[in-house]
Protein backbone atom coordinates (compact mmCIF):
# COMPACT_ATOMS: atom_id res chain seq x y z
CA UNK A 1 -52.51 -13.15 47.00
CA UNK A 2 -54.52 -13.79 43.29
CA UNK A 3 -53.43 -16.39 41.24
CA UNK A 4 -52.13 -13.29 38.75
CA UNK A 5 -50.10 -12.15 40.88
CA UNK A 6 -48.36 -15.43 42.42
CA UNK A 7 -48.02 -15.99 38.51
CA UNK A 8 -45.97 -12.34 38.29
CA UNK A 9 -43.81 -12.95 40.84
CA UNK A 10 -43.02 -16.96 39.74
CA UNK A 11 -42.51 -15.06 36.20
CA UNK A 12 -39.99 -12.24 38.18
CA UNK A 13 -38.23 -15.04 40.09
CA UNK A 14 -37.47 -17.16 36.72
CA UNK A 15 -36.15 -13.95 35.34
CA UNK A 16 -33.98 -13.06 38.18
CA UNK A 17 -32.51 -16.32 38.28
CA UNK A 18 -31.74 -16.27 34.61
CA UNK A 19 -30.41 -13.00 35.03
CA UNK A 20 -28.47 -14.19 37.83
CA UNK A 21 -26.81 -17.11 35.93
CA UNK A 22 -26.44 -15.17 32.64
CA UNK A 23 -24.31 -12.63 34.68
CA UNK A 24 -22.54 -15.48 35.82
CA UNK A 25 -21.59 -16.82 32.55
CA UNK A 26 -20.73 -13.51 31.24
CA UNK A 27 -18.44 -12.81 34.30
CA UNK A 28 -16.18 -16.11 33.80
CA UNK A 29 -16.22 -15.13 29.89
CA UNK A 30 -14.44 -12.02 30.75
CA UNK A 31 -11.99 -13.43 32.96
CA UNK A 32 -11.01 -16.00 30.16
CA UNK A 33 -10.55 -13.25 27.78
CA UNK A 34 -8.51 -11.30 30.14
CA UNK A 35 -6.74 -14.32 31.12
CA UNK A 36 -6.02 -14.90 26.88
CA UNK A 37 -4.95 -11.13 26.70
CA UNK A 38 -2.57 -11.32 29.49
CA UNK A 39 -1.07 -14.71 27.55
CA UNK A 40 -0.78 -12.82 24.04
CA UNK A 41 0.79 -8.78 25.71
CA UNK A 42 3.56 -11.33 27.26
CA UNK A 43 4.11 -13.02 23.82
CA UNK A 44 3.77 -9.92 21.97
CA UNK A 45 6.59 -8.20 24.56
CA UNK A 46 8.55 -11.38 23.86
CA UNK A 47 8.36 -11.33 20.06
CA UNK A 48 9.06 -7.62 20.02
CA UNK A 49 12.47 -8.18 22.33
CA UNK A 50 13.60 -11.20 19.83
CA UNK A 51 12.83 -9.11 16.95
CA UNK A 52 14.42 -5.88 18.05
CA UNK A 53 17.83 -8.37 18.95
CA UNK A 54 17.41 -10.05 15.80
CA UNK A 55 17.79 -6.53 13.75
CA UNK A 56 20.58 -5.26 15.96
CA UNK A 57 22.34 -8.63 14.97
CA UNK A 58 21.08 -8.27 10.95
CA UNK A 59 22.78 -4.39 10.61
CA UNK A 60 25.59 -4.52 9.21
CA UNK A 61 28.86 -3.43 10.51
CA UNK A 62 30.28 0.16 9.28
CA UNK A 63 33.50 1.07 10.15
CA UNK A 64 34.43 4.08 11.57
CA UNK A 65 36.52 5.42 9.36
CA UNK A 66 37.90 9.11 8.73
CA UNK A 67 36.01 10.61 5.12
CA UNK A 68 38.39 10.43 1.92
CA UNK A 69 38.86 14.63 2.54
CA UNK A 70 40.76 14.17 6.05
């Protein structure tokens, strides 16, 4: 092999390794981010049950009652 074209492939094996690790980085990003959504859909379906109990608990009683024309 020339000198060139040891110097290609050195330049092809840096970038594949870079590649390599960028993927890497990029893959344990996502699982953070899936990990935070996971954490904030249970929150969310907790807020939304309190909420829902708290405006049950805020309507306000009507009687039943028979209208004035019965």
């Amino acid at each position: 092999m020339s000198s060139a074209d040891d110097d290609r492939l050195t330049r092809l094996e840096t970038l594949a390794a870079e590649q390599e690790r960028t993927i890497g980085e990029l893959s344990a990003e996502i699982a953070e981010q899936w990990k935070t959504i996971e954490r904030m859909c249970k929150k969310l379906d907790t807020l939304t049950e309190r909420f829902l109990e708290l405006e049950e608990q805020a309507r306000p009683e009507t009687p039943v009652t028979k209208p004035p024309h019965w």
